[in-house]
Every structure is written in C-alpha cells, then in structure tokens.
PDB file of N, CA and C in Angstrom:
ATOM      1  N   UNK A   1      -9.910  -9.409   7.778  1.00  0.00           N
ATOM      2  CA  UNK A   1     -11.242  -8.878   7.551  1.00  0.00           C
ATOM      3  C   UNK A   1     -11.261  -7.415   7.953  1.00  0.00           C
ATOM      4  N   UNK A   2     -11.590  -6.418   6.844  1.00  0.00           N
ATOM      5  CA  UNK A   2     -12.129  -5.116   7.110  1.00  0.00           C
ATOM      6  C   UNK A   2     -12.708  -4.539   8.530  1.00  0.00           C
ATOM      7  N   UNK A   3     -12.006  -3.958   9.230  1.00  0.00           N
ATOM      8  CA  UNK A   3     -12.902  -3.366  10.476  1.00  0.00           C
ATOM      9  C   UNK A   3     -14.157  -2.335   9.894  1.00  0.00           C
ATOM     10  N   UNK A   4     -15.285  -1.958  10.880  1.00  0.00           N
ATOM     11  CA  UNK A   4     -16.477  -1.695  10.904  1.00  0.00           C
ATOM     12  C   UNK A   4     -16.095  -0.904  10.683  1.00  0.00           C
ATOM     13  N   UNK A   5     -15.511   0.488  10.966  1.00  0.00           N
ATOM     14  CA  UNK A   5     -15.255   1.817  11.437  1.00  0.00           C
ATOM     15  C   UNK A   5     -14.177   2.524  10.794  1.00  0.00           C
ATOM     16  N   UNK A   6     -14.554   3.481   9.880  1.00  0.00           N
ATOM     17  CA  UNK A   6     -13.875   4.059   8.683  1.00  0.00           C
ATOM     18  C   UNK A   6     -12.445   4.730  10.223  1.00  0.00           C
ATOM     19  N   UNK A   7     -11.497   4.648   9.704  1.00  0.00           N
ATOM     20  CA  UNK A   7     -10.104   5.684  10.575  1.00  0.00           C
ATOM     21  C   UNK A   7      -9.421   4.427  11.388  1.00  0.00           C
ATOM     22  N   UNK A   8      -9.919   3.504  11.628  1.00  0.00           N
ATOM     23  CA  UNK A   8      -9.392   2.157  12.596  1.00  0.00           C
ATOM     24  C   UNK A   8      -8.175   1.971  12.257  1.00  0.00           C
ATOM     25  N   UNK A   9      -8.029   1.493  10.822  1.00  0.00           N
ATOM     26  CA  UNK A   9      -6.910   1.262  10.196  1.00  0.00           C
ATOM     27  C   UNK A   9      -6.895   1.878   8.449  1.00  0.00           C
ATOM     28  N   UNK A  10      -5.338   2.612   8.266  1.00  0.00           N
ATOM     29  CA  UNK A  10      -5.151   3.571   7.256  1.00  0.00           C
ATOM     30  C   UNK A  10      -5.480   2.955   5.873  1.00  0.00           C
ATOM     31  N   UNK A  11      -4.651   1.275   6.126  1.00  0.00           N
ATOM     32  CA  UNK A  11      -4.498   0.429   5.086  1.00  0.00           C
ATOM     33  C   UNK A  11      -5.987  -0.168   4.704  1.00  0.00           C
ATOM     34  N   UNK A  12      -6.786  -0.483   5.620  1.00  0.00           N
ATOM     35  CA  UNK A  12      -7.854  -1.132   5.469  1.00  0.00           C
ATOM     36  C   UNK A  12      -8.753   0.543   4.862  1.00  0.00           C
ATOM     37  N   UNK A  13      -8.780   1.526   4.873  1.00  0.00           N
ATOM     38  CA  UNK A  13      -9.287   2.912   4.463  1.00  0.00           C
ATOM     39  C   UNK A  13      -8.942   2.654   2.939  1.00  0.00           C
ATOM     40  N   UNK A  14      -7.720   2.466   2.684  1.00  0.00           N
ATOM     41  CA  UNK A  14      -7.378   2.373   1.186  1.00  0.00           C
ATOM     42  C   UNK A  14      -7.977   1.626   0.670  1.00  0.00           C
ATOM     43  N   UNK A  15      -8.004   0.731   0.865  1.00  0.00           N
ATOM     44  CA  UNK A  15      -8.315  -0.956   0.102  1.00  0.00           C
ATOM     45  C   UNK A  15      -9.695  -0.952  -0.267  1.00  0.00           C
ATOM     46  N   UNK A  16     -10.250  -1.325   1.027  1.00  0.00           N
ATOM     47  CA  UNK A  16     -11.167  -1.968   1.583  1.00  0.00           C
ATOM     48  C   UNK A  16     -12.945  -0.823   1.419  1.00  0.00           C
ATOM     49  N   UNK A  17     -12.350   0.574   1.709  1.00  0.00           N
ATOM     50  CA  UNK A  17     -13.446   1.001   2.056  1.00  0.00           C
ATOM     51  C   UNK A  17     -13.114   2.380   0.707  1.00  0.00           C
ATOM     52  N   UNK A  18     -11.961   2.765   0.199  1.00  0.00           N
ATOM     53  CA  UNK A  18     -12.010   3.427  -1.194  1.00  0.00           C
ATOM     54  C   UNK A  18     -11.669   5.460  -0.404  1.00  0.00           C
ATOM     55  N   UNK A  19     -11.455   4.932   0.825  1.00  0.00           N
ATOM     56  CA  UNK A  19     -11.615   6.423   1.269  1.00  0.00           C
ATOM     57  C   UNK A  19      -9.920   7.209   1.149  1.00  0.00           C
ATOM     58  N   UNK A  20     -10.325   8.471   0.903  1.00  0.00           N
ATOM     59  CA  UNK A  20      -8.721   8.949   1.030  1.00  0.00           C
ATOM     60  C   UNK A  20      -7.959   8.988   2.003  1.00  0.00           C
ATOM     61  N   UNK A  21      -6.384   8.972   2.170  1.00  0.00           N
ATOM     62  CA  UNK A  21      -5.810   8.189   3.336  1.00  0.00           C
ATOM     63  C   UNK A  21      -4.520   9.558   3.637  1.00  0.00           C
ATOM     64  N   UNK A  22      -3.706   8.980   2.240  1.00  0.00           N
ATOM     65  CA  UNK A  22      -2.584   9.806   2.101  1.00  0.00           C
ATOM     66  C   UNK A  22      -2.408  10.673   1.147  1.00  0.00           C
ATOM     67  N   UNK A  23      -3.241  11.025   0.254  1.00  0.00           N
ATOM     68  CA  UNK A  23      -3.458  11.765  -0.617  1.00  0.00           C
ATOM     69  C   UNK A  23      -3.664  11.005  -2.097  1.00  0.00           C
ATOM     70  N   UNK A  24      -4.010  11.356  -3.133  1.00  0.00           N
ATOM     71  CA  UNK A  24      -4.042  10.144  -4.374  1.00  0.00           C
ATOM     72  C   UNK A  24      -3.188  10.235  -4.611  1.00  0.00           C
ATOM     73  N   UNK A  25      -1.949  10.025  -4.957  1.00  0.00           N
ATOM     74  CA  UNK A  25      -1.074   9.531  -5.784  1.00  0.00           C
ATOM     75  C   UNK A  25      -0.016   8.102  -4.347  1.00  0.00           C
ATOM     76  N   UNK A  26      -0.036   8.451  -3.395  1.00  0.00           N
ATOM     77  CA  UNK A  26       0.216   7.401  -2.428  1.00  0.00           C
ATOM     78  C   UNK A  26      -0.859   6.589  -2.080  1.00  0.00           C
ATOM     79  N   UNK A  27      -2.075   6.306  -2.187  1.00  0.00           N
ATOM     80  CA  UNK A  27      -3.401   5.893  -2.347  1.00  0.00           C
ATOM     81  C   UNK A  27      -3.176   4.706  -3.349  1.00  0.00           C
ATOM     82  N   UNK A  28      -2.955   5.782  -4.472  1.00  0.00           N
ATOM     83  CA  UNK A  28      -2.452   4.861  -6.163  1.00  0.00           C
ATOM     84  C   UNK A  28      -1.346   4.009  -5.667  1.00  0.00           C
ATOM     85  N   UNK A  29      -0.351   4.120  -5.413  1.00  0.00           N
ATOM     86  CA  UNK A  29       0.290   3.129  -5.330  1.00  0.00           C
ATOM     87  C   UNK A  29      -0.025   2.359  -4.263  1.00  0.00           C
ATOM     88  N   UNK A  30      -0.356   2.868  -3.266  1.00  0.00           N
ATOM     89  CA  UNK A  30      -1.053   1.434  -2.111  1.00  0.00           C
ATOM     90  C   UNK A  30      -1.642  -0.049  -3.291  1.00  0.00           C
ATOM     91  N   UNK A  31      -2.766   0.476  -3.629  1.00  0.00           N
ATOM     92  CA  UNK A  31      -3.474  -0.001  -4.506  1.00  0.00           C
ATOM     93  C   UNK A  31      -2.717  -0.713  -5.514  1.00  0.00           C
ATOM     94  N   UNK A  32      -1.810  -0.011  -6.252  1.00  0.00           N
ATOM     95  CA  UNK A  32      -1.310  -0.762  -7.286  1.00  0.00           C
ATOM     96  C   UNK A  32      -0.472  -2.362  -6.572  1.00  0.00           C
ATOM     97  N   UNK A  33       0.707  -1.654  -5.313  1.00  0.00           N
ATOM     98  CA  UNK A  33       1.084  -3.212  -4.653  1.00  0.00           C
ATOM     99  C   UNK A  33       0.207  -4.371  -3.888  1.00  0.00           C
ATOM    100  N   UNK A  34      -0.982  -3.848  -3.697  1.00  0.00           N
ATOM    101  CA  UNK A  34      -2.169  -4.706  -2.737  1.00  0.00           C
ATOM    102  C   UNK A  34      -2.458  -5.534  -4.183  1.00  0.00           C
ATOM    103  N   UNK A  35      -2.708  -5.039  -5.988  1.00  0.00           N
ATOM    104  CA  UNK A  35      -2.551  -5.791  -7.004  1.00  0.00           C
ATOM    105  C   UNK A  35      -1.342  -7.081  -6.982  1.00  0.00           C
ATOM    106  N   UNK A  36      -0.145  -6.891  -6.791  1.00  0.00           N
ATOM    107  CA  UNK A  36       0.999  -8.175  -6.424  1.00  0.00           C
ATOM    108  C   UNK A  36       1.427  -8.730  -5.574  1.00  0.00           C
ATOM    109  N   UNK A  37       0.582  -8.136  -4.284  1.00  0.00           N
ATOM    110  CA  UNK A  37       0.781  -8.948  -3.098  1.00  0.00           C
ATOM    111  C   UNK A  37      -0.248  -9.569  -2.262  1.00  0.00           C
ATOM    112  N   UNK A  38       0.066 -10.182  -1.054  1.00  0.00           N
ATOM    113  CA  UNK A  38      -0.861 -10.117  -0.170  1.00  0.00           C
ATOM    114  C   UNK A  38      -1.241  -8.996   0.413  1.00  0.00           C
ATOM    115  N   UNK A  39      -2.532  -9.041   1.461  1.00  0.00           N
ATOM    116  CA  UNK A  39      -3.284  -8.251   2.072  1.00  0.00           C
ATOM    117  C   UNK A  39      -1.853  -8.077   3.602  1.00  0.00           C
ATOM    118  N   UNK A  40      -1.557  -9.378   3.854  1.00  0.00           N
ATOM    119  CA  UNK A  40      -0.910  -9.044   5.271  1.00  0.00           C
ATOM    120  C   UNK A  40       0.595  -9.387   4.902  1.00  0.00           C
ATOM    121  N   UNK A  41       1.202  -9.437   3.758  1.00  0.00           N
ATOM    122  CA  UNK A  41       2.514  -8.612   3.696  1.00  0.00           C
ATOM    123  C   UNK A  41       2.607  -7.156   3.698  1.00  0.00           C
ATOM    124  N   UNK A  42       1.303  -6.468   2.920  1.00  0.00           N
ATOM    125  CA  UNK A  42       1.780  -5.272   2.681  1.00  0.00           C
ATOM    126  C   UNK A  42       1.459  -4.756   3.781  1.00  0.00           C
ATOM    127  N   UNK A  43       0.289  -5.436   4.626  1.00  0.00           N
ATOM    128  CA  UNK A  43       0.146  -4.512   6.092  1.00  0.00           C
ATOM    129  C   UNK A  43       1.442  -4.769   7.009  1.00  0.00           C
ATOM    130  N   UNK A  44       2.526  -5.445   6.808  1.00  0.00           N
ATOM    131  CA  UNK A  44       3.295  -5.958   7.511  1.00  0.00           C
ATOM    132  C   UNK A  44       4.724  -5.074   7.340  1.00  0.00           C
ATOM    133  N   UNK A  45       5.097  -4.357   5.682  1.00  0.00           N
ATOM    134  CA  UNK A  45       5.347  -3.351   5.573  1.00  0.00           C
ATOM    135  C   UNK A  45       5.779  -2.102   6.176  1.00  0.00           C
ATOM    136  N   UNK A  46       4.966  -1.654   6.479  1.00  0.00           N
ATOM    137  CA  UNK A  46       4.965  -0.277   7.066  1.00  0.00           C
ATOM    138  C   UNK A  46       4.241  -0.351   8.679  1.00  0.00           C
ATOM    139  N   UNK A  47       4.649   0.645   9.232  1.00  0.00           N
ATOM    140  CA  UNK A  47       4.217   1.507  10.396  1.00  0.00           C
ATOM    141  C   UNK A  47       2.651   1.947   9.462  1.00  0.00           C
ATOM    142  N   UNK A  48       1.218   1.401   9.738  1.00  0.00           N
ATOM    143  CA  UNK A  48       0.303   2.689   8.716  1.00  0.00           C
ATOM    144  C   UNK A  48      -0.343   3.464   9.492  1.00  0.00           C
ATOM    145  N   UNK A  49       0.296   4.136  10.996  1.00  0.00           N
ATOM    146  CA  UNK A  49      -0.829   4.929  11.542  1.00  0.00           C
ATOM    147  C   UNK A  49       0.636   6.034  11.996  1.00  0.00           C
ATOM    148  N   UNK A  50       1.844   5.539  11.200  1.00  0.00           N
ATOM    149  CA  UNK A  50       3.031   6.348  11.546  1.00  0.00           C
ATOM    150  C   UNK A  50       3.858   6.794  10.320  1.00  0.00           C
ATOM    151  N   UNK A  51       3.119   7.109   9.034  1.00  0.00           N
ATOM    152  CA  UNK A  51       4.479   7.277   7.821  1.00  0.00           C
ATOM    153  C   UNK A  51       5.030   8.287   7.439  1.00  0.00           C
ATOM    154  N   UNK A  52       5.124   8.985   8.541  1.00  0.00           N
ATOM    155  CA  UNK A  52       5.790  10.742   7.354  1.00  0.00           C
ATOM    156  C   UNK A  52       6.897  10.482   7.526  1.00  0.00           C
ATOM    157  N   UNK A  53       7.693  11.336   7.249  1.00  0.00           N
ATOM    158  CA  UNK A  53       7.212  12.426   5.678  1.00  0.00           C
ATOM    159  C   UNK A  53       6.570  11.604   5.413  1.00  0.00           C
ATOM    160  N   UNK A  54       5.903  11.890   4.181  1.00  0.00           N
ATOM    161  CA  UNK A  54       4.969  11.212   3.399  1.00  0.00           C
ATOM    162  C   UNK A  54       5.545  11.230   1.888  1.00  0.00           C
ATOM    163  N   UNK A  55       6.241  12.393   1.874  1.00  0.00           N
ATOM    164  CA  UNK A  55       7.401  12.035   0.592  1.00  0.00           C
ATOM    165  C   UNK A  55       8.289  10.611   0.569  1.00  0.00           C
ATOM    166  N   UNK A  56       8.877  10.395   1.880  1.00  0.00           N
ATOM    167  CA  UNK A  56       9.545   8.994   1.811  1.00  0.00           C
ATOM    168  C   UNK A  56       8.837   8.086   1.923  1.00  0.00           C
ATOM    169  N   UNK A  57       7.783   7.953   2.531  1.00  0.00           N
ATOM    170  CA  UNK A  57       7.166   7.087   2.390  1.00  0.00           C
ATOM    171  C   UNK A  57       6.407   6.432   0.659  1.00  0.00           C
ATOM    172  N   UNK A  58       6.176   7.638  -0.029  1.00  0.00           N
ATOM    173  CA  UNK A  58       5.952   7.472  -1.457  1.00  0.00           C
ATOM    174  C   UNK A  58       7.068   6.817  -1.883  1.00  0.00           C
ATOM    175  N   UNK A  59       8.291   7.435  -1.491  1.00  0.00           N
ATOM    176  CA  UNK A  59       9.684   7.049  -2.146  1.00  0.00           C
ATOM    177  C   UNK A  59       9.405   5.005  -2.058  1.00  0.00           C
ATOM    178  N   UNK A  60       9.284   4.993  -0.400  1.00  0.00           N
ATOM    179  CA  UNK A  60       9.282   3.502  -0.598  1.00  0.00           C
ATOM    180  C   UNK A  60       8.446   2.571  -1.321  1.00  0.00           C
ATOM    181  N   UNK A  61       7.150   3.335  -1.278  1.00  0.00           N
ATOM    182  CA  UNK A  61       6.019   2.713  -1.727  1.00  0.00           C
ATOM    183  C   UNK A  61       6.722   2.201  -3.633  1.00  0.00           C
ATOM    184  N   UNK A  62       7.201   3.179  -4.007  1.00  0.00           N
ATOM    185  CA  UNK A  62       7.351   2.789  -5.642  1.00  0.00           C
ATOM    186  C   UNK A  62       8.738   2.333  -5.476  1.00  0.00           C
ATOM    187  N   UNK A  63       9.734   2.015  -4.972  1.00  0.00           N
ATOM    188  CA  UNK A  63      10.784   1.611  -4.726  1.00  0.00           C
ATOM    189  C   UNK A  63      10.010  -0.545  -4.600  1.00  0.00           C
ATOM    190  N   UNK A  64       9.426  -0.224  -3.529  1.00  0.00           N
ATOM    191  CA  UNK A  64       8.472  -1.600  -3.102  1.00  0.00           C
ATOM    192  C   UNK A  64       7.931  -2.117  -4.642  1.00  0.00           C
ATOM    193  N   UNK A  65       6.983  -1.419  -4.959  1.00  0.00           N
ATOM    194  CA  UNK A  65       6.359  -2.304  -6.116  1.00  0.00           C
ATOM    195  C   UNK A  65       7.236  -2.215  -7.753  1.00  0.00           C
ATOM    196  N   UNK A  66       8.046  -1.376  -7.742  1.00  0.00           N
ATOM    197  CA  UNK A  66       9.144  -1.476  -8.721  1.00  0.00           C
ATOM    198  C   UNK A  66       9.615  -2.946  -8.690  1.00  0.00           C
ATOM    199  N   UNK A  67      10.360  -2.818  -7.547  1.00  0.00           N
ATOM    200  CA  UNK A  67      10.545  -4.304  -6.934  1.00  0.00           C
ATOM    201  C   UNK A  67       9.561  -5.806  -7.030  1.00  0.00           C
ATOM    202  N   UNK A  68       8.751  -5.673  -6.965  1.00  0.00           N
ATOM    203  CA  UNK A  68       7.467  -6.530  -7.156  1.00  0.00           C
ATOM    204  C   UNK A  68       7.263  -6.687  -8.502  1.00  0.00           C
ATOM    205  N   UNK A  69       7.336  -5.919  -8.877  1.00  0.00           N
ATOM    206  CA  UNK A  69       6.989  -5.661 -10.510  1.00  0.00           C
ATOM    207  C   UNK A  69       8.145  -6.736 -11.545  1.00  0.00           C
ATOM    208  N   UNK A  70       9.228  -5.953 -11.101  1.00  0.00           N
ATOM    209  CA  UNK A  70      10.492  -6.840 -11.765  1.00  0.00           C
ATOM    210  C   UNK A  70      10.847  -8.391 -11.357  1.00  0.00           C
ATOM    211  N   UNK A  71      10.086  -8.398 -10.409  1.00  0.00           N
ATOM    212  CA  UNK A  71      10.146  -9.974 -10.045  1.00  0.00           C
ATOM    213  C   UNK A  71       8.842 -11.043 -10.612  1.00  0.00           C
ATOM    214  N   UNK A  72       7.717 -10.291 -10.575  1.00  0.00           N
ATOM    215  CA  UNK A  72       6.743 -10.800 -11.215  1.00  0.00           C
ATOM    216  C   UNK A  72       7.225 -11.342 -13.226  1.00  0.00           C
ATOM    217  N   UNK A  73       7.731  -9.972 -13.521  1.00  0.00           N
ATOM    218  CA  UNK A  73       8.483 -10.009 -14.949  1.00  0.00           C
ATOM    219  C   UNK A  73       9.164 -11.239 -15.440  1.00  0.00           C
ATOM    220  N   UNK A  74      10.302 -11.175 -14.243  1.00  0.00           N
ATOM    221  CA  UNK A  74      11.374 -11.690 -14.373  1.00  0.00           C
ATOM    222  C   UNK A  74      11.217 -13.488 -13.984  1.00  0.00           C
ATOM    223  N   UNK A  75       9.624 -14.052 -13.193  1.00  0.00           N
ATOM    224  CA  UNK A  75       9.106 -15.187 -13.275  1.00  0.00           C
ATOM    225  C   UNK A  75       8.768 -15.812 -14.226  1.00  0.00           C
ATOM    226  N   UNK A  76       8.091 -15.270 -15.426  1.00  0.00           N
ATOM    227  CA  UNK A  76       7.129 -15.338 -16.201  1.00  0.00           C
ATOM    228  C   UNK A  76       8.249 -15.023 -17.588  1.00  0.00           C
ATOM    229  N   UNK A  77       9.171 -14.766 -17.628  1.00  0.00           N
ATOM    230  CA  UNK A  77       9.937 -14.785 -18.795  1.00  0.00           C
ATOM    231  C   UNK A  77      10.495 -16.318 -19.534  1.00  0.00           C
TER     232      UNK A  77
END
C-alpha cells in the first residue's frame, strides 16, 4: 500500500502517485516493467533511494524488461 507522503519511497512516487522521480525516460520504463510484473518484485530489484549513475541504472532497467518482455513472448507462442 502507497505511503501518505510524496518522497517516502522513489518507487511508490512513480507508480502510485505519477510524480517525477528519475527523470522521464527512467520513469517510462519503471512504468513499463510495473506493466509485467509485480509491485514487490520490482521493489525488490533495486536499491530505490540509492541508483546512480542513473545511466546504469537505465541500462538495467531496459536490460530487466527486455528480459520480461521475451519471456512473456516466448510463453504465449
């Protein structure tokens, strides 16, 4: 469940409350894997009050749902 208080948590900022976190295009992909997963795998993921760079952290983020993606595919074939 969503905490009260916008800054508590980064992940619950993305999701939950629509506010900017890490900039939009790492935002976008938050969003796109919270679409193929659970709520508490993806919080389970990452460090979210620790991710820089923030370049690698993008790196993983689409590395992650690439991954997700091709497995979802690769069920359903």
């Amino acid at each position: 469940m969503p905490s009260a208080k916008p800054g508590v948590h980064p992940l619950e900022d993305v999701l939950f409350k629509g506010l900017p976190v890490y900039g939009p295009e790492i935002d976008t992909l938050i969003k796109q894997l919270a679409r193929h997963i659970s709520y508490r795998r993806l919080e389970g993921m990452f460090d979210w009050h620790s991710v820089t760079p923030l370049d690698e952290f993008k790196y993983e983020l689409e590395t992650q749902l690439a991954w997700v993606r091709e497995g979802a595919l690769t069920r359903y074939q």
